[in-house]
N, C-alpha and C. Protein backbone atom coordinates (compact mmCIF):
# COMPACT_ATOMS: atom_id res chain seq x y z
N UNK A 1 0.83 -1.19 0.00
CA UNK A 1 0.00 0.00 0.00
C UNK A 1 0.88 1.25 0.00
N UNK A 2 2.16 0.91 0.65
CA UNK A 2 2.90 2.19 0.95
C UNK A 2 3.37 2.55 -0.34
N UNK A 3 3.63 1.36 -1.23
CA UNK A 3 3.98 1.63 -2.67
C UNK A 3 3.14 2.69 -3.04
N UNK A 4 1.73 1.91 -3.37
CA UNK A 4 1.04 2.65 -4.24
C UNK A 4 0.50 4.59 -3.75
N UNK A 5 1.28 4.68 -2.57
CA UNK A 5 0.94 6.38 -2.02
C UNK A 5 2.04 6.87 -2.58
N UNK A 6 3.35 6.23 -2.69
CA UNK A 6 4.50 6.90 -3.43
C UNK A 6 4.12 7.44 -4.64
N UNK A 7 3.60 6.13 -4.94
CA UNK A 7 3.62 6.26 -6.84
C UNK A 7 2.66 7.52 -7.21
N UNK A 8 1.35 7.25 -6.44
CA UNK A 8 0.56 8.47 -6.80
C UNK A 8 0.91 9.68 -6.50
N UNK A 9 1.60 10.11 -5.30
CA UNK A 9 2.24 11.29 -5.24
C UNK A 9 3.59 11.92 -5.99
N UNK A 10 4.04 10.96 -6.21
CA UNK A 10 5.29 11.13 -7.32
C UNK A 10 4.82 11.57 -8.04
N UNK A 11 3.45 10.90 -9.19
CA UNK A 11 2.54 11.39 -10.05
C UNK A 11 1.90 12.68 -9.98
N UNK A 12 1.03 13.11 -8.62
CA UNK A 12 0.57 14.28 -8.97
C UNK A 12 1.90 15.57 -8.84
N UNK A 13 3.17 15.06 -8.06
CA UNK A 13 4.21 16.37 -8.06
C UNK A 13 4.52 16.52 -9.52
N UNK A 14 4.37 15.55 -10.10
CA UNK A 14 4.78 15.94 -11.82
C UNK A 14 3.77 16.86 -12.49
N UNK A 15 2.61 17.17 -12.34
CA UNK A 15 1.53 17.61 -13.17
C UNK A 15 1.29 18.59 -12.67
N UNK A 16 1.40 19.55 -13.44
CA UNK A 16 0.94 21.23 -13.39
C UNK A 16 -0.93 21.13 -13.04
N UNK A 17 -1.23 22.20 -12.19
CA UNK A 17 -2.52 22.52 -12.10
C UNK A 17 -3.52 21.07 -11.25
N UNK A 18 -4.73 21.28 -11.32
CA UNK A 18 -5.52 20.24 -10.40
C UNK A 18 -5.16 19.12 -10.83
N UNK A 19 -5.28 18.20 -10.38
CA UNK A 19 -5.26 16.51 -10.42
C UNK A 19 -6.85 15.99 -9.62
N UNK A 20 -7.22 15.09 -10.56
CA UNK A 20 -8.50 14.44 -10.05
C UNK A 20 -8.10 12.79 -9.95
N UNK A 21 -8.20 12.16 -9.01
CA UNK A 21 -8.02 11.03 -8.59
C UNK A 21 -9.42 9.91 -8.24
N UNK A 22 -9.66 9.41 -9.32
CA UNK A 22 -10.86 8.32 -9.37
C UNK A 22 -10.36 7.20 -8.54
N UNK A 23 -10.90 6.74 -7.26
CA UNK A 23 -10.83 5.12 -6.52
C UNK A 23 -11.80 4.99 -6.96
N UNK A 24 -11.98 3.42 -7.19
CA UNK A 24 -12.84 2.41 -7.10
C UNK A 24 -12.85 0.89 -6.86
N UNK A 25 -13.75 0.31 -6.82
CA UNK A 25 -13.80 -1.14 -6.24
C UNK A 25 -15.33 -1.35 -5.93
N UNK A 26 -15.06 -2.93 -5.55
CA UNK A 26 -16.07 -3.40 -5.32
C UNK A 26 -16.65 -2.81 -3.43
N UNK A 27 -18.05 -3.17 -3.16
CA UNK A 27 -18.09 -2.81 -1.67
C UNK A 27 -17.09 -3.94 -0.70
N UNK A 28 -16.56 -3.28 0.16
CA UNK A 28 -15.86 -3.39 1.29
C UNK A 28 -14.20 -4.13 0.52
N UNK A 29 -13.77 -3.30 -0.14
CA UNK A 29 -12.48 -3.67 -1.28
C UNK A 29 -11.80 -2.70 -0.80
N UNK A 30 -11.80 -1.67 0.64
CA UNK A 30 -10.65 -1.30 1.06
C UNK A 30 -10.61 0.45 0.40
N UNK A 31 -11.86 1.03 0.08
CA UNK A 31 -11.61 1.95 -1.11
C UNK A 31 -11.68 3.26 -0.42
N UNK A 32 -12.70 3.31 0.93
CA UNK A 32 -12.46 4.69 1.72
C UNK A 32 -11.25 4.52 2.97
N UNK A 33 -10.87 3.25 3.39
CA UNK A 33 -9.84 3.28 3.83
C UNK A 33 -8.78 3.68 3.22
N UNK A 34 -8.20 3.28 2.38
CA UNK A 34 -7.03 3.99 1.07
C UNK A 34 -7.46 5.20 0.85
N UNK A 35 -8.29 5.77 0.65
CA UNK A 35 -8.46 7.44 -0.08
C UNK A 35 -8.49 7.99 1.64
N UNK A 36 -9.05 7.73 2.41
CA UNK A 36 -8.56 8.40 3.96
C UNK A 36 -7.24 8.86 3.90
N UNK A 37 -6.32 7.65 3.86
CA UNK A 37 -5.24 7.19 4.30
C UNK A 37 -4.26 8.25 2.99
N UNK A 38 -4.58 8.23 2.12
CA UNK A 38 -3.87 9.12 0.70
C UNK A 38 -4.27 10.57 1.28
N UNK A 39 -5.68 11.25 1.61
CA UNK A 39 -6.08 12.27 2.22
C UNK A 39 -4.98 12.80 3.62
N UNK A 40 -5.22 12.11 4.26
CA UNK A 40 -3.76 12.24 5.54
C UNK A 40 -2.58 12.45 4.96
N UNK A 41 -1.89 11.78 4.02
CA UNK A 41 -0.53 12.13 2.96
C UNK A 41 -0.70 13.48 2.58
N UNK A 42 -1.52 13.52 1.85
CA UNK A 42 -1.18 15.02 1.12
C UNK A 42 -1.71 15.71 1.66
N UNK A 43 -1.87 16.10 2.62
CA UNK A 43 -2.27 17.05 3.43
C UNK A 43 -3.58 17.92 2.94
N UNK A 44 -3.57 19.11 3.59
CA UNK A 44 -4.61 20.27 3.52
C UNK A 44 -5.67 20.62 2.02
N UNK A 45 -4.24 20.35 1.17
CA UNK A 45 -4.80 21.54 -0.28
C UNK A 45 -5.58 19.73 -0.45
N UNK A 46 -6.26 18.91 -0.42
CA UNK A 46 -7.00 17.87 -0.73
C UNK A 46 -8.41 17.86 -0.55
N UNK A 47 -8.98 17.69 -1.94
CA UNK A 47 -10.68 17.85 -1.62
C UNK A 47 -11.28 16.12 -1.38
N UNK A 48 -12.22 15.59 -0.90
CA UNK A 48 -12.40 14.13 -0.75
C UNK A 48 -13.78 14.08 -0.91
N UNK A 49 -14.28 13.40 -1.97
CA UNK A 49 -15.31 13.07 -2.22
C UNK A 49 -15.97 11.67 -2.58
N UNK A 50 -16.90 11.12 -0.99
CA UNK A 50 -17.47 10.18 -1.24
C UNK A 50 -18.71 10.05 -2.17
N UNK A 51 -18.28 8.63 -2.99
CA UNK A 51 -19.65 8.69 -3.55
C UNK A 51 -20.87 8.13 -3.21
N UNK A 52 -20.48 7.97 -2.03
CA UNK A 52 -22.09 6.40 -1.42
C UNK A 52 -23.22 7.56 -1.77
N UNK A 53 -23.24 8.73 -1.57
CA UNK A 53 -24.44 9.45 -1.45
C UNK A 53 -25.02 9.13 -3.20
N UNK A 54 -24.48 8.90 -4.13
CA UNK A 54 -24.85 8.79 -5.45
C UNK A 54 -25.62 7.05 -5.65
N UNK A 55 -25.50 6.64 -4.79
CA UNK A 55 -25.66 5.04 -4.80
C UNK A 55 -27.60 5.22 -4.72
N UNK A 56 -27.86 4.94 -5.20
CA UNK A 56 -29.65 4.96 -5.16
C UNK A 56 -29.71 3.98 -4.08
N UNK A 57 -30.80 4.38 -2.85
CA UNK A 57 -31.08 3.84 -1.82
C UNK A 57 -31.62 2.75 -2.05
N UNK A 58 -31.43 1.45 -1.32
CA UNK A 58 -31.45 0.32 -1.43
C UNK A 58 -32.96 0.21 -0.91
N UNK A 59 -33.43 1.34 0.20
CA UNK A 59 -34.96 1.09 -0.12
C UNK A 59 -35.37 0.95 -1.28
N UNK A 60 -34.77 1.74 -1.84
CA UNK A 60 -35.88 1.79 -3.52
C UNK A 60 -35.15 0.90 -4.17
N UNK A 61 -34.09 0.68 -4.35
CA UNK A 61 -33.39 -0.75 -5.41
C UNK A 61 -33.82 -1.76 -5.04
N UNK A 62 -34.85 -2.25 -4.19
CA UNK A 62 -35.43 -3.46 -3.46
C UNK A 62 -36.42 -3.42 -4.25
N UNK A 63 -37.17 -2.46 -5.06
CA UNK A 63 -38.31 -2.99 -5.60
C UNK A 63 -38.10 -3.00 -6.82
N UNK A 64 -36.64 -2.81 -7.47
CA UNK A 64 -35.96 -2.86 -8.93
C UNK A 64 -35.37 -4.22 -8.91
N UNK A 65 -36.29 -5.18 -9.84
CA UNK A 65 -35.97 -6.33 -9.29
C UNK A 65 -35.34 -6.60 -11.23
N UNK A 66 -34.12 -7.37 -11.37
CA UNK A 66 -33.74 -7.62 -12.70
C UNK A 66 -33.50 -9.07 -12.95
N UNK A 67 -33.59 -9.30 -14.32
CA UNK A 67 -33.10 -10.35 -14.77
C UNK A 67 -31.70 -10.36 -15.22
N UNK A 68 -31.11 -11.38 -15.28
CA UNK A 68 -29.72 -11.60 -16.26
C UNK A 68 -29.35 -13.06 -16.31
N UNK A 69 -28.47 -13.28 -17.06
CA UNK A 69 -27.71 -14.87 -16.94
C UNK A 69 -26.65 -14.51 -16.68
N UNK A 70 -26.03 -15.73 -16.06
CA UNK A 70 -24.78 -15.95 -15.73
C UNK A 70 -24.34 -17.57 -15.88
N UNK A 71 -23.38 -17.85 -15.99
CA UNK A 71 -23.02 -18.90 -16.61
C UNK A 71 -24.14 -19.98 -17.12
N UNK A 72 -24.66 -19.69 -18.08
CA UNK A 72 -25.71 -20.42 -18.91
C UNK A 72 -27.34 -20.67 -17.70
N UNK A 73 -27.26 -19.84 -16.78
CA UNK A 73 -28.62 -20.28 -15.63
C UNK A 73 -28.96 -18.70 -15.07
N UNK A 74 -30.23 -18.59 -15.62
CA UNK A 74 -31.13 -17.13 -15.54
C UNK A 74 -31.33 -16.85 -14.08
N UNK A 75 -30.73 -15.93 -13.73
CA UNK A 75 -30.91 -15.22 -12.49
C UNK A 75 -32.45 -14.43 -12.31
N UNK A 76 -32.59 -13.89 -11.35
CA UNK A 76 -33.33 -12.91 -10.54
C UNK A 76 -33.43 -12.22 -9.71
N UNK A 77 -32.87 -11.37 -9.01
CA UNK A 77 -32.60 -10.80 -7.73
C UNK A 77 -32.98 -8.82 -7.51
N UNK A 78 -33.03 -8.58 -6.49
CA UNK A 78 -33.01 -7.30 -6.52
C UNK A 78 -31.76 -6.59 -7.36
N UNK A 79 -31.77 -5.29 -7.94
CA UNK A 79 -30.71 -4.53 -8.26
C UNK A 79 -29.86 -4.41 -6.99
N UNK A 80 -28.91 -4.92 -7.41
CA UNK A 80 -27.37 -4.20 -6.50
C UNK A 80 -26.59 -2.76 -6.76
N UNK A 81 -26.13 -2.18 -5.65
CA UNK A 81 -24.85 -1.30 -6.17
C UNK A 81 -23.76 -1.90 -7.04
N UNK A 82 -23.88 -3.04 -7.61
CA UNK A 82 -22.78 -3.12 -8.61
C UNK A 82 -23.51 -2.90 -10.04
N UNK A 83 -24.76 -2.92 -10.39
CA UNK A 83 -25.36 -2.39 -11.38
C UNK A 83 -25.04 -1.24 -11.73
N UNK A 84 -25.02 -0.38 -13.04
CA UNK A 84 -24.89 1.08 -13.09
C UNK A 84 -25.98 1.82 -13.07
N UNK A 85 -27.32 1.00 -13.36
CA UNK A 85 -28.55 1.84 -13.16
C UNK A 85 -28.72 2.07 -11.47
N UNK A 86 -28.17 1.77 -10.92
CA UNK A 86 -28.66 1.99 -9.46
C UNK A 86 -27.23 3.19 -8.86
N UNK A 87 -27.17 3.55 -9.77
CA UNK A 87 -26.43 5.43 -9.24
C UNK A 87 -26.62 6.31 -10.48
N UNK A 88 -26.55 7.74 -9.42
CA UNK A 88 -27.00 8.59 -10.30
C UNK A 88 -25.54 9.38 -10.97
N UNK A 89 -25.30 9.02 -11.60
CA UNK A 89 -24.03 8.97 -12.35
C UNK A 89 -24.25 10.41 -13.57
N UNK A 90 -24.84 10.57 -13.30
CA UNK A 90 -25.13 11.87 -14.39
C UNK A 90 -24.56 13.32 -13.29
N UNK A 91 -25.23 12.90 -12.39
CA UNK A 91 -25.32 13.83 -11.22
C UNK A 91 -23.88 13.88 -10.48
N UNK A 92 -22.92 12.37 -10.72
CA UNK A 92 -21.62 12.73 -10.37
C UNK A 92 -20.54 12.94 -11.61
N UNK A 93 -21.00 13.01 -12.70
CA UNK A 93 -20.08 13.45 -13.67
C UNK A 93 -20.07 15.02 -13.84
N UNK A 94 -21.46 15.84 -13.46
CA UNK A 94 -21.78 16.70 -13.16
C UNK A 94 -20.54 17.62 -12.21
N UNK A 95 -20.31 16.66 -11.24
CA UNK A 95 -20.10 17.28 -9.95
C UNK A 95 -18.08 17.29 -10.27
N UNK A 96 -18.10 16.13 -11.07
CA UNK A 96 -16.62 15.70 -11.19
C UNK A 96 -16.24 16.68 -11.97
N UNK A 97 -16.97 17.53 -13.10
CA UNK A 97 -16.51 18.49 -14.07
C UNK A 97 -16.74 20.17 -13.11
N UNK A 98 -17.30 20.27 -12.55
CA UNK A 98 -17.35 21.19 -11.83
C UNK A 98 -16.07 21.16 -10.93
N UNK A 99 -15.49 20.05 -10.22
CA UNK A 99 -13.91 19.65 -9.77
C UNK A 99 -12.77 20.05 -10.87
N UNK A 100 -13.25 19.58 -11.73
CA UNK A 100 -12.04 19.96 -12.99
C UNK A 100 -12.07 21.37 -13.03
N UNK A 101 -13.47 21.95 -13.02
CA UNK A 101 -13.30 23.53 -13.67
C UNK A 101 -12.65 23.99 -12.28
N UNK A 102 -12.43 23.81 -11.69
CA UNK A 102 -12.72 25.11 -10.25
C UNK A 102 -13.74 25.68 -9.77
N UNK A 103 -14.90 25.20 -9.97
CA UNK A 103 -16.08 25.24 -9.54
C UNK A 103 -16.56 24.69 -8.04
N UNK A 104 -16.72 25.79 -7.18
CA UNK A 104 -16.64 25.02 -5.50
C UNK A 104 -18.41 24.79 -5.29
N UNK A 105 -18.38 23.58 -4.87
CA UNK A 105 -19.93 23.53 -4.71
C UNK A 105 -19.93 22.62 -3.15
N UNK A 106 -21.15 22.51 -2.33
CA UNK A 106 -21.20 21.33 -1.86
C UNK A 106 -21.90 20.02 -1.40
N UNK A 107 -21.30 19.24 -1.59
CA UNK A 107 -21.36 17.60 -1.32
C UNK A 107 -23.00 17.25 -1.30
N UNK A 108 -23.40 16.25 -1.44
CA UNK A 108 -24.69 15.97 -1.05
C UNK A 108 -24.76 15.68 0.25
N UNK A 109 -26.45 15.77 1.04
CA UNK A 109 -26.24 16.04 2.14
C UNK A 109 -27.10 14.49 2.53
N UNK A 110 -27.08 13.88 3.32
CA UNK A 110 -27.10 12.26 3.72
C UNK A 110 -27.52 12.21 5.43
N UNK A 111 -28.31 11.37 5.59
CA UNK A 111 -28.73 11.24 7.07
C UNK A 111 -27.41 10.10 7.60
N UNK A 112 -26.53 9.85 6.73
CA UNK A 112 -24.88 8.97 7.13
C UNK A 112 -23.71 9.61 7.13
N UNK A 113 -23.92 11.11 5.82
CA UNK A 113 -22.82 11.46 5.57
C UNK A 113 -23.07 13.32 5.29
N UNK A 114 -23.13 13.84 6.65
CA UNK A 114 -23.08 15.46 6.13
C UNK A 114 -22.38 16.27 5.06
N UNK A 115 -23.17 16.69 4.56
CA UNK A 115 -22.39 18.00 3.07
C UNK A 115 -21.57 18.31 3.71
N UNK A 116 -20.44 18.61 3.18
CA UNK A 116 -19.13 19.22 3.04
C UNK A 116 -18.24 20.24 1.59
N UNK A 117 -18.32 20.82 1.85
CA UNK A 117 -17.38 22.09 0.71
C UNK A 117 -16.89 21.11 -0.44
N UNK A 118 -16.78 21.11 -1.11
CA UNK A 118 -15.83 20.80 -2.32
C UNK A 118 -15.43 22.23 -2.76
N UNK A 119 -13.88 22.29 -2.90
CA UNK A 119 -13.20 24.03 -2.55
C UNK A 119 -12.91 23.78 -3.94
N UNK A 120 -12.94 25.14 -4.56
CA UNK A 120 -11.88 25.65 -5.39
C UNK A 120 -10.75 25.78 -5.20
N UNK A 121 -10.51 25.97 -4.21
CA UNK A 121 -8.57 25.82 -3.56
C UNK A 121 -7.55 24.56 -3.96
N UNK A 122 -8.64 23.91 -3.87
CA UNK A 122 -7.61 21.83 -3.39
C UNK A 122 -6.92 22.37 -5.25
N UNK A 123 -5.95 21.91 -4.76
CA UNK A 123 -4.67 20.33 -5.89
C UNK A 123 -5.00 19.81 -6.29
N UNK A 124 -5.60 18.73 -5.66
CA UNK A 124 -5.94 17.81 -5.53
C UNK A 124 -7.00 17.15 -5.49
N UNK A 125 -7.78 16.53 -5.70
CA UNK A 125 -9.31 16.05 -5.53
C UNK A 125 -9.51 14.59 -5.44
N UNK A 126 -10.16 13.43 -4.87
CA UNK A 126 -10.11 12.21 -4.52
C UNK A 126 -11.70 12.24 -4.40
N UNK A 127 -11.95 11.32 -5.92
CA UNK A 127 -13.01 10.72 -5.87
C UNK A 127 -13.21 9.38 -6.12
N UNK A 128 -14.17 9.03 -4.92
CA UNK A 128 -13.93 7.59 -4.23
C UNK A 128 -15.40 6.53 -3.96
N UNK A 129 -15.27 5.81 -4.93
CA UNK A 129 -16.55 5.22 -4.61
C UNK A 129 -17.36 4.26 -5.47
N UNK A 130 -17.95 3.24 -5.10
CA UNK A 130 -18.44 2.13 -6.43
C UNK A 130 -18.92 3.12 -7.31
N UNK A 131 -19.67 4.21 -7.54
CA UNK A 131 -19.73 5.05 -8.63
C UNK A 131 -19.10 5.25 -9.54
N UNK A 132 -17.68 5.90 -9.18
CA UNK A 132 -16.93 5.91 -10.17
C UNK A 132 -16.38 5.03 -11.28
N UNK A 133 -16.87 3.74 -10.80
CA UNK A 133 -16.48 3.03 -12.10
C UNK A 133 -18.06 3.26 -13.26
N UNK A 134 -18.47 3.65 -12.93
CA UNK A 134 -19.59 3.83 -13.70
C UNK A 134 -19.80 5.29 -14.86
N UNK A 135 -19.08 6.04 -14.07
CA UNK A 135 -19.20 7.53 -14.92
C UNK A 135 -18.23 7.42 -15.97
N UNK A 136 -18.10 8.33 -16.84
CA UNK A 136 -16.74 8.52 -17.79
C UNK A 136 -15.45 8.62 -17.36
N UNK A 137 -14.62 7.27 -17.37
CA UNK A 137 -13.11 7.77 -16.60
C UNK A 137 -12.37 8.74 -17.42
N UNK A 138 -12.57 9.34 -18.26
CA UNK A 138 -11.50 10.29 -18.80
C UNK A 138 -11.84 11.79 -18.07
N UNK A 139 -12.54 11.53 -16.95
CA UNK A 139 -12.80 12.44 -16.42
C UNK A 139 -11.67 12.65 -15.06
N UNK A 140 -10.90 11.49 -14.72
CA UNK A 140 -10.07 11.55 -13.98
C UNK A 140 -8.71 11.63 -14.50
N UNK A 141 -8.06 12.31 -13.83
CA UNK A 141 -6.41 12.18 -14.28
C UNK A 141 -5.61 10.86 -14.25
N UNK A 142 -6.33 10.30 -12.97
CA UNK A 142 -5.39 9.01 -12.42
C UNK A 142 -6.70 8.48 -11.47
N UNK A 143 -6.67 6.62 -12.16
CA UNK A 143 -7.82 5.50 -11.57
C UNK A 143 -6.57 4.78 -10.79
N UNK A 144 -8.04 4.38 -9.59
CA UNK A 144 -7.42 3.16 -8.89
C UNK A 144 -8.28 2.11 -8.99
N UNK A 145 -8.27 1.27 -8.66
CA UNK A 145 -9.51 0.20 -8.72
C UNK A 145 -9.06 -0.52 -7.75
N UNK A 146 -9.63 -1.39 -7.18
CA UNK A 146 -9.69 -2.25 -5.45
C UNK A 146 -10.31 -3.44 -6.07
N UNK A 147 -9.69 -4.45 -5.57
CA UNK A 147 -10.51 -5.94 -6.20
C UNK A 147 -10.33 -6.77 -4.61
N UNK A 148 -11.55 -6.94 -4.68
CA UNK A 148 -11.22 -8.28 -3.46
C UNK A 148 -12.22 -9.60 -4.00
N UNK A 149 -11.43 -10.66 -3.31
CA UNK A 149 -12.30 -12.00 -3.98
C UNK A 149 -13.38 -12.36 -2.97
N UNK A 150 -14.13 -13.19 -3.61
CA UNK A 150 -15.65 -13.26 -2.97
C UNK A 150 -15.33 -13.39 -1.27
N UNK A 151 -14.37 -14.28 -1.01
CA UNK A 151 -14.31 -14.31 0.53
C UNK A 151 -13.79 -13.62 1.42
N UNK A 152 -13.03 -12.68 0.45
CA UNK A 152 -12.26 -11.71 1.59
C UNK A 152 -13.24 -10.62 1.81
N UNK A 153 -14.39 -10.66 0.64
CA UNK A 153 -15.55 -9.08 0.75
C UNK A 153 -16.77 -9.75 1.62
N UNK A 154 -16.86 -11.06 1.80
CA UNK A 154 -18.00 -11.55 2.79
C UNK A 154 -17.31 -11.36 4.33
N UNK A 155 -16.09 -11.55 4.27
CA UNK A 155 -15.71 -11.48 5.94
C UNK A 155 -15.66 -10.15 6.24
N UNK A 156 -15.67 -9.31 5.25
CA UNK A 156 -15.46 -7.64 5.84
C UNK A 156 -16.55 -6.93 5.79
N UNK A 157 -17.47 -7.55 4.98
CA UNK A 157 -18.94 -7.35 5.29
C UNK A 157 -19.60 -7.50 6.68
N UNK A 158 -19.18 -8.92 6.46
CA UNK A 158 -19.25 -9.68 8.08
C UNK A 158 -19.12 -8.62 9.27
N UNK A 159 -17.88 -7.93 9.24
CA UNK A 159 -17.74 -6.84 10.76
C UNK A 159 -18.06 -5.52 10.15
N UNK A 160 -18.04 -4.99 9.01
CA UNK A 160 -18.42 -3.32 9.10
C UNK A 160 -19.93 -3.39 8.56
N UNK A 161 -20.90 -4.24 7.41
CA UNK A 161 -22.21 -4.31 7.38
C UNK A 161 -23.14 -4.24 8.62
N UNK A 162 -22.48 -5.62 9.20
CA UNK A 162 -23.00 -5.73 10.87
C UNK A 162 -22.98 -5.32 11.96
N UNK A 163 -21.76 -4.34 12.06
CA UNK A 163 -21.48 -3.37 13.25
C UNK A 163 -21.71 -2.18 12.87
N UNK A 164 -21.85 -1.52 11.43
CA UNK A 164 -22.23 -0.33 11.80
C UNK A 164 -23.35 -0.21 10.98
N UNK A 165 -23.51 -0.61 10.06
CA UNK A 165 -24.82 -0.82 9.34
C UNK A 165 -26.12 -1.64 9.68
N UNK A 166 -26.02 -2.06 10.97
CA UNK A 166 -27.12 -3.01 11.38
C UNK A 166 -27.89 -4.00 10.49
N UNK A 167 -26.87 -4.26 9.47
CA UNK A 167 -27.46 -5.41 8.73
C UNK A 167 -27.44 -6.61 9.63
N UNK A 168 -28.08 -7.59 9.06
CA UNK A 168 -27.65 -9.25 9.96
C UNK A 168 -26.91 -10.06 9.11
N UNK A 169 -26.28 -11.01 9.97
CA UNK A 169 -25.43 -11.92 9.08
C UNK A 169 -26.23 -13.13 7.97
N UNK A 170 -27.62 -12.96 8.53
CA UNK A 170 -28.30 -13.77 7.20
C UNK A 170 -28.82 -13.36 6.08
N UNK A 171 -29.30 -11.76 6.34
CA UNK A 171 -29.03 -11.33 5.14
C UNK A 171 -28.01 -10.74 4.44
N UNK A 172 -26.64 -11.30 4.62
CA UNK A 172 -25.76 -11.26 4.04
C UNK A 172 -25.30 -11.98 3.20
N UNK A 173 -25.62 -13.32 4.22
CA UNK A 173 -25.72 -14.93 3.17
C UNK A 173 -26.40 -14.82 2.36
N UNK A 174 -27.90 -14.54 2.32
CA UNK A 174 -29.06 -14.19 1.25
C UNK A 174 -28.60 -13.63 0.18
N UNK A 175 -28.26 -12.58 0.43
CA UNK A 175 -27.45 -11.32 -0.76
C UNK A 175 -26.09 -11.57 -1.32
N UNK A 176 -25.65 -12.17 -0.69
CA UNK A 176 -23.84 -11.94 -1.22
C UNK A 176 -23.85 -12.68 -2.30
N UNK A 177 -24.37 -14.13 -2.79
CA UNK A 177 -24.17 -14.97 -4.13
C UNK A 177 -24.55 -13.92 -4.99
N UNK A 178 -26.00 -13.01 -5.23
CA UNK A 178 -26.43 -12.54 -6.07
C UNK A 178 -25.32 -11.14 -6.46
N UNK A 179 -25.01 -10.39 -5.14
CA UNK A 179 -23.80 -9.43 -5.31
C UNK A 179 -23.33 -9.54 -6.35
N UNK A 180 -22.22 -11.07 -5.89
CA UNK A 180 -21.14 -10.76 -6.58
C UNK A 180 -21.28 -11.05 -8.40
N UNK A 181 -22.74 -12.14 -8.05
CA UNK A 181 -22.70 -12.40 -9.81
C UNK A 181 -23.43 -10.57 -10.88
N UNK A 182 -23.76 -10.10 -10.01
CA UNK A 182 -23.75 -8.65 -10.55
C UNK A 182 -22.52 -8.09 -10.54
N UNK A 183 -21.74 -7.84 -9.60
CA UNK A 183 -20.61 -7.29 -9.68
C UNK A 183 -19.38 -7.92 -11.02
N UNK A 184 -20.07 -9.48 -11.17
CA UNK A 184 -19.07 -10.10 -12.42
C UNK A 184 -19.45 -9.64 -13.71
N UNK A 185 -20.94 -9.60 -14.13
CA UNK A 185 -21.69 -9.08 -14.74
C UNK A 185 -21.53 -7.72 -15.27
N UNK A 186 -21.44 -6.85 -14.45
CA UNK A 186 -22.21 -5.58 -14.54
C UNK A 186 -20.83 -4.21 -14.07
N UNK A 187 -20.11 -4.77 -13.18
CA UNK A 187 -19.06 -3.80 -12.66
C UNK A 187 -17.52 -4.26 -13.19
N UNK A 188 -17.38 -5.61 -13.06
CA UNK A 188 -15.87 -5.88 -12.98
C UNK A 188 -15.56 -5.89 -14.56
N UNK A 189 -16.18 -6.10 -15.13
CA UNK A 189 -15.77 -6.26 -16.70
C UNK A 189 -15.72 -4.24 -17.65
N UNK A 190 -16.56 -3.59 -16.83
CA UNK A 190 -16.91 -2.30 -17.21
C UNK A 190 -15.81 -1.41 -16.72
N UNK A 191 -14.73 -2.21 -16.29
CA UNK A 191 -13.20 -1.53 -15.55
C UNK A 191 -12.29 -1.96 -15.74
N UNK A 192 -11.11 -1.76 -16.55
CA UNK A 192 -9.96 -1.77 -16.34
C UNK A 192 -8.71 -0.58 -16.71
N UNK A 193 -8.75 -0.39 -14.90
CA UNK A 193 -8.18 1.04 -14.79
C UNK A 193 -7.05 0.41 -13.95
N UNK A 194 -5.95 2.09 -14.01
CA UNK A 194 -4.98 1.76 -13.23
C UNK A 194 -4.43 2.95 -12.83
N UNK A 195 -3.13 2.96 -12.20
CA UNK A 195 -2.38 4.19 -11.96
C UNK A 195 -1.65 4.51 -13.20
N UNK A 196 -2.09 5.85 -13.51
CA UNK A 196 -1.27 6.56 -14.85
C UNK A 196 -0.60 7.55 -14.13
């Protein structure tokens, strides 16, 4: 990890003017821990923008129920956040070009996650979130992407779904097969980004 904070900062000391920094990954792939952790590095002039607020509420993706196949046997399940119809991705490409211009606006406001400034000041900008693999990446200077395999994202589900999200551990079991065959589907193939 310590690598990859070098590399990106090596990167943005080379580049004249703002730098926009796209994370992404799958859920619980490590993606606001790393952009925290990059945020603490470069200090002050850094703007940080989560995208969960763009994620269409899972109240309402519960009654967006889809079809698809996956290995030759027809699924059914609610829409997941690894779908792209279930964020409003218009609304963060919006927000990401307003970052590019110097345009200070702020954040959406969330009963999880209070509005916050997005400055005209920052360097720097860190946008972070299953969203971003969904919007136009040429909108970022420099992608990250986060991959974790099916069992390392059920055990970390396991303690941050359940401890701070008051989910239960059975509907985790319930949900997680269908997850990830969306996430194979629908997210992991619609990405391959890296550090430029």
């Amino acid at each position: 990890m310590e690598k990859i904070v070098r590399d990106i900062m090596r990167s943005i000391n080379k580049r004249e003017g703002r730098s926009v920094i796209g994370i992404s990954g799958h859920g619980a792939a490590g993606k606001t821990t790393f952009a925290e952790q990059l945020v603490e590095r470069l200090g002050p002039s850094v703007d940080y923008l989560n995208t969960d607020p763009y994620i269409i509420s899972s109240a309402v993706r519960k009654y967006a129920t889809i079809a698809y196949e996956y290995k030759g046997a027809l699924h059914q399940f609610k829409m997941t956040a690894c779908h792209p119809d279930a964020h409003h991705t218009l609304a963060l490409e919006r927000d990401v070009v307003q970052i590019r211009e110097g345009i200070p606006f702020k954040t959406l406001d969330t009963h999880y996650m209070p509005s916050t400034l997005i400055s005209s000041e920052a360097n720097v900008s860190i946008v972070e979130g299953m969203s971003v693999a969904f919007t136009n990446l040429d909108l970022y200077d420099m992608l990250i992407y986060f991959y974790t395999d099916e069992a390392t994202e059920l055990a970390r589900r396991g303690v941050r779904d359940v401890s701070e999200r008051g989910r239960t551990y059975e509907f985790l079991d319930q949900s997680h097969y269908q997850r990830r065959i969306q996430y194979d589907l629908f997210m992991h193939r619609t990405v391959s980004i890296s550090i430029s």
